[in-house]
C-alpha atoms as a PDB file:
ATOM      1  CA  UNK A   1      21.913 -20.911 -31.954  1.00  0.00           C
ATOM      2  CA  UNK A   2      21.923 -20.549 -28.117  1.00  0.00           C
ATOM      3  CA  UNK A   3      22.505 -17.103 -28.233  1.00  0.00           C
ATOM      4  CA  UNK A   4      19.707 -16.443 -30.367  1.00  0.00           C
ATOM      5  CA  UNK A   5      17.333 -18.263 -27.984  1.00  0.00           C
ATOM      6  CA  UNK A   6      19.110 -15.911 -24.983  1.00  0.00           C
ATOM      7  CA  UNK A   7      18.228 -13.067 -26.955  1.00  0.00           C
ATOM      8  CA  UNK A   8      14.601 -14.360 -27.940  1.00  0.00           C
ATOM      9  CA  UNK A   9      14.006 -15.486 -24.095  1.00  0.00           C
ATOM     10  CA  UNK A  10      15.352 -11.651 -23.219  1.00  0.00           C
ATOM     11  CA  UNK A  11      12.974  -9.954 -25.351  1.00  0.00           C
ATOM     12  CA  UNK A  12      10.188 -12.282 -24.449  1.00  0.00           C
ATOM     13  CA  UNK A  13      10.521 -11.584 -20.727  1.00  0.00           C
ATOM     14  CA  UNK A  14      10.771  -8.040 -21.364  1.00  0.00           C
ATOM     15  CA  UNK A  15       7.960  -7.445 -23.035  1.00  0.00           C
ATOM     16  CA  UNK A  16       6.091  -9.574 -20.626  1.00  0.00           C
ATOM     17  CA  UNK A  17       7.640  -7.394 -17.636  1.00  0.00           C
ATOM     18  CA  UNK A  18       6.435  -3.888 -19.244  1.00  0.00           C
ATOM     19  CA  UNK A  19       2.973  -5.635 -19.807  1.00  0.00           C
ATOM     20  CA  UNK A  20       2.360  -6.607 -16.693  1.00  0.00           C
ATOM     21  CA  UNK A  21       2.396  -3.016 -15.090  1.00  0.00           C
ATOM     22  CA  UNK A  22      -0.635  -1.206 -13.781  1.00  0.00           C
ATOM     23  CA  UNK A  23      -1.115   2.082 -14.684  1.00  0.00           C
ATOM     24  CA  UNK A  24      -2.085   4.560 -11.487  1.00  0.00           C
ATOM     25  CA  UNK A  25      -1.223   7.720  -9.090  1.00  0.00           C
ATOM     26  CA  UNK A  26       1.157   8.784  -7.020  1.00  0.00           C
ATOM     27  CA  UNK A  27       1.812  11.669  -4.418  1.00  0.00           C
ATOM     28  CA  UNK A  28       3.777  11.446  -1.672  1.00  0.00           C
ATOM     29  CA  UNK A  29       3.957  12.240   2.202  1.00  0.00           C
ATOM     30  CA  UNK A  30       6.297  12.468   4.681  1.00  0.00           C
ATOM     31  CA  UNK A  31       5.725  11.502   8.048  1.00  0.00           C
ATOM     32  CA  UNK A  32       6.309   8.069   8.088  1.00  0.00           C
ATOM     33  CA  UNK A  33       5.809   6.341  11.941  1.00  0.00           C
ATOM     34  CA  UNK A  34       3.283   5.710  13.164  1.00  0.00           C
ATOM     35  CA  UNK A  35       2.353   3.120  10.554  1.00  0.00           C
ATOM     36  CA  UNK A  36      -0.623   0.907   9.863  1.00  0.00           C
ATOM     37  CA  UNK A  37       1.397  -1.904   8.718  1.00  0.00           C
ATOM     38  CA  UNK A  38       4.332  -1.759  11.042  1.00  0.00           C
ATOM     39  CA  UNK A  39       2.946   0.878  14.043  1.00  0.00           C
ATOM     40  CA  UNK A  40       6.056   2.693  15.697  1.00  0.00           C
ATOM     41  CA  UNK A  41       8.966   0.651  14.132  1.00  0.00           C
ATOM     42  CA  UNK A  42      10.788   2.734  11.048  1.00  0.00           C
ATOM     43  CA  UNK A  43      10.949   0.627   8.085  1.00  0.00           C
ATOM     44  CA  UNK A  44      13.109   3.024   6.125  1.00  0.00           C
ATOM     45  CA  UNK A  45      12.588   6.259   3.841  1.00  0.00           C
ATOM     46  CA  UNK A  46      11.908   4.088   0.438  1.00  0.00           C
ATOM     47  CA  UNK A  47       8.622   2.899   1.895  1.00  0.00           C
ATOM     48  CA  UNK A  48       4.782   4.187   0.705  1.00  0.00           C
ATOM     49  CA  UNK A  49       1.344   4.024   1.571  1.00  0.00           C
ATOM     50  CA  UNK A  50      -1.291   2.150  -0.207  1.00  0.00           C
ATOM     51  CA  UNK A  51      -4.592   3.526  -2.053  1.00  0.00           C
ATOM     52  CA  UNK A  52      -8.044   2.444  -1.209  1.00  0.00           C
ATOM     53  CA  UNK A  53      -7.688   0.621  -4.678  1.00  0.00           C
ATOM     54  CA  UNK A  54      -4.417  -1.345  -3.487  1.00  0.00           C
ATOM     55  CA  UNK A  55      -4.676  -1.634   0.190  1.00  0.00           C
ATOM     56  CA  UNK A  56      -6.849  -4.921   0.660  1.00  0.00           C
ATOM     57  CA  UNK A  57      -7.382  -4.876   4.811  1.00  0.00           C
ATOM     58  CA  UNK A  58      -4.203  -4.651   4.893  1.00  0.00           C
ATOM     59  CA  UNK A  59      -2.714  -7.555   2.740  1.00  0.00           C
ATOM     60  CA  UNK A  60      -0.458  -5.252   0.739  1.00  0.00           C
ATOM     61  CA  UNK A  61       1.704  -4.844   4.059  1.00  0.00           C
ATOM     62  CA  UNK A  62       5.313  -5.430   3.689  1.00  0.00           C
ATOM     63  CA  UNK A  63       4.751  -6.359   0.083  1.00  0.00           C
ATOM     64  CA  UNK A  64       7.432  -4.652  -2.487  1.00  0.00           C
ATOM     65  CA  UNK A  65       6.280  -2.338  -5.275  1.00  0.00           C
ATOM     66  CA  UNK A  66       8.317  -0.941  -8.031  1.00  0.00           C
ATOM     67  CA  UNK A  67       6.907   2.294  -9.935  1.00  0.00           C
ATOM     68  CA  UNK A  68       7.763   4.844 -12.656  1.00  0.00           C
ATOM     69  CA  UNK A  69       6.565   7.802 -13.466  1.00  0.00           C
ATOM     70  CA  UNK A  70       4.762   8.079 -16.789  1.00  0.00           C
ATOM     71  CA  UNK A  71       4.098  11.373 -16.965  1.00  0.00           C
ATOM     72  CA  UNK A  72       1.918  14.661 -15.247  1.00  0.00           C
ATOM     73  CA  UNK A  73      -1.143  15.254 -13.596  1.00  0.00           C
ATOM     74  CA  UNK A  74      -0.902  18.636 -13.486  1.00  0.00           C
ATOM     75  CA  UNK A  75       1.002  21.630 -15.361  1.00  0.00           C
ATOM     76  CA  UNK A  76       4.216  20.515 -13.704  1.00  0.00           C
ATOM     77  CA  UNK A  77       6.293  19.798 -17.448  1.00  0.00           C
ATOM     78  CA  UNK A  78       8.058  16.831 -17.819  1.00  0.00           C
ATOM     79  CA  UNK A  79       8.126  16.330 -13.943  1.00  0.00           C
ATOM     80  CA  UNK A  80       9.585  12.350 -14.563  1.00  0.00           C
ATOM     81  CA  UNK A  81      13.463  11.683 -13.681  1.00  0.00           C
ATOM     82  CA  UNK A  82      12.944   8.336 -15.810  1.00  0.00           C
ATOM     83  CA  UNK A  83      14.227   5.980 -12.841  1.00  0.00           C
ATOM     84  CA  UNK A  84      12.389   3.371 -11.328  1.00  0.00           C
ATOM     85  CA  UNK A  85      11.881   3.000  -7.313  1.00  0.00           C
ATOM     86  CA  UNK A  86      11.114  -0.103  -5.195  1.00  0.00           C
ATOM     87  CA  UNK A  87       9.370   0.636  -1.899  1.00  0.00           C
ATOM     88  CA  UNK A  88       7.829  -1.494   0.416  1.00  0.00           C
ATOM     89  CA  UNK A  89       4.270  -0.883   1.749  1.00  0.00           C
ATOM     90  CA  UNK A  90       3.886   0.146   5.730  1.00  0.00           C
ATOM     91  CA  UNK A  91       1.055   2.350   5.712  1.00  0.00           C
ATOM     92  CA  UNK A  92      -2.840   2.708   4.650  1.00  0.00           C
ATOM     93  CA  UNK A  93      -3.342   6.310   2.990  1.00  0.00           C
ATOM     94  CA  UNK A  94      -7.468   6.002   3.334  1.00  0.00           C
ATOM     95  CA  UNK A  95      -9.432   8.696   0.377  1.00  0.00           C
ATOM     96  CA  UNK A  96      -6.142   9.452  -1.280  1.00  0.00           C
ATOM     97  CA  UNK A  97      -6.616  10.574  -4.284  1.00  0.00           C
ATOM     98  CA  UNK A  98      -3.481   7.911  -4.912  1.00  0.00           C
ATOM     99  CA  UNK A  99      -2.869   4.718  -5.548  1.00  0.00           C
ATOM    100  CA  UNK A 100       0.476   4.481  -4.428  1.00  0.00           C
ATOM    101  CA  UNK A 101       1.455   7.624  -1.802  1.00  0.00           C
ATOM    102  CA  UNK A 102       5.345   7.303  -1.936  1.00  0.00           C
ATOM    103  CA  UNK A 103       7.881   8.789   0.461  1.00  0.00           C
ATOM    104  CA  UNK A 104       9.149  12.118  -0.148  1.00  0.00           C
ATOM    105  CA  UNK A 105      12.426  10.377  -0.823  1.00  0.00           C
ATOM    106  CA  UNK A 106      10.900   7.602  -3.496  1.00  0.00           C
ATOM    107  CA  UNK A 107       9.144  10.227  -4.875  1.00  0.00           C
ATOM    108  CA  UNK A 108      11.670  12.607  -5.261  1.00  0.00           C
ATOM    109  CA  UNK A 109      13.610   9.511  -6.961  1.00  0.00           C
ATOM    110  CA  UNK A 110      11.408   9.428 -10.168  1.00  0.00           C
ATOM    111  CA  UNK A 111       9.725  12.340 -10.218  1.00  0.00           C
ATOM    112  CA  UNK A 112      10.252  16.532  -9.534  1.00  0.00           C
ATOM    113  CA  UNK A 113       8.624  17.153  -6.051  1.00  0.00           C
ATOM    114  CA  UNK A 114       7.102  20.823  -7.413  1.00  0.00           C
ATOM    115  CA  UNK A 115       4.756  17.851  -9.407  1.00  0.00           C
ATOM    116  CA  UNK A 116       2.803  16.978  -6.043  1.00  0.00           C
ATOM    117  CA  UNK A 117       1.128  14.135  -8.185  1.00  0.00           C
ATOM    118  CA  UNK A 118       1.974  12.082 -11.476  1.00  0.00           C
ATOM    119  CA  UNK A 119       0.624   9.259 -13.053  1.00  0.00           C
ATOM    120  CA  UNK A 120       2.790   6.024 -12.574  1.00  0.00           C
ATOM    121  CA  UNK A 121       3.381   2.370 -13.844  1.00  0.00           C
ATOM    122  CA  UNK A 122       3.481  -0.322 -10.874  1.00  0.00           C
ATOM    123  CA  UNK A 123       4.050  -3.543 -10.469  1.00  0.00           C
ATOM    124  CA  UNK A 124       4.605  -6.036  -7.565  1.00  0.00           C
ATOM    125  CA  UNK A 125       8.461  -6.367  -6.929  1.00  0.00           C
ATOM    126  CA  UNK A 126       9.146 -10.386  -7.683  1.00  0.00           C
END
């Protein structure tokens, strides 16, 4: 019996995890200091900007994100690695055409570079 309730709590918080994703864009870039959130001090390479969409003057900052690629914006076949990153948010990426503008190195992570931009799930990193 208490098993069965593992397994039913499992699938429960599962499902509830997938749900809760927000579907969006990402590209990435790859000069990383100065930063908005953090000015000249490196926070890393598995960092990313934030959209107009997510950004929020500036209350995303330092905030974890996890994405994965879902799949191509552009001819680029099957350009998803099917990993998931967590990066942390140090920078403002004003008129992307993003919502998340990832590292190089995040990028490259879950998706093929060549892709330039992909559509993503995200979610705030509990």
């Amino acid at each position: 019996m208490e098993k069965t309730s593992l397994i039913f709590v499992c699938i429960v918080a599962c499902l509830v995890s997938i749900a809760s994703a927000t579907p969006g864009i990402a590209t990435f870039y790859t000069k990383y200091v100065p930063s908005a959130c953090f000015g000249n001090t490196p926070e890393g390479t598995m960092i990313a900007a934030a959209g107009d969409a997510l950004w929020n003057n500036g209350a995303v900052c330092g905030k974890m994100f996890t994405v994965t690629c879902t799949g191509p914006r552009n001819p680029v076949p099957h350009p998803c690695t099917g990993k998931s990153v967590t990066v942390k948010i140090v920078d403002h990426c004003p008129g992307c055409p993003s919502t998340i503008d990832l590292s190089k190195e995040a990028f490259t992570t879950i998706a093929n570079p060549v892709a330039g931009i992909i559509n993503i799930d995200y979610k705030q990193y509990a």
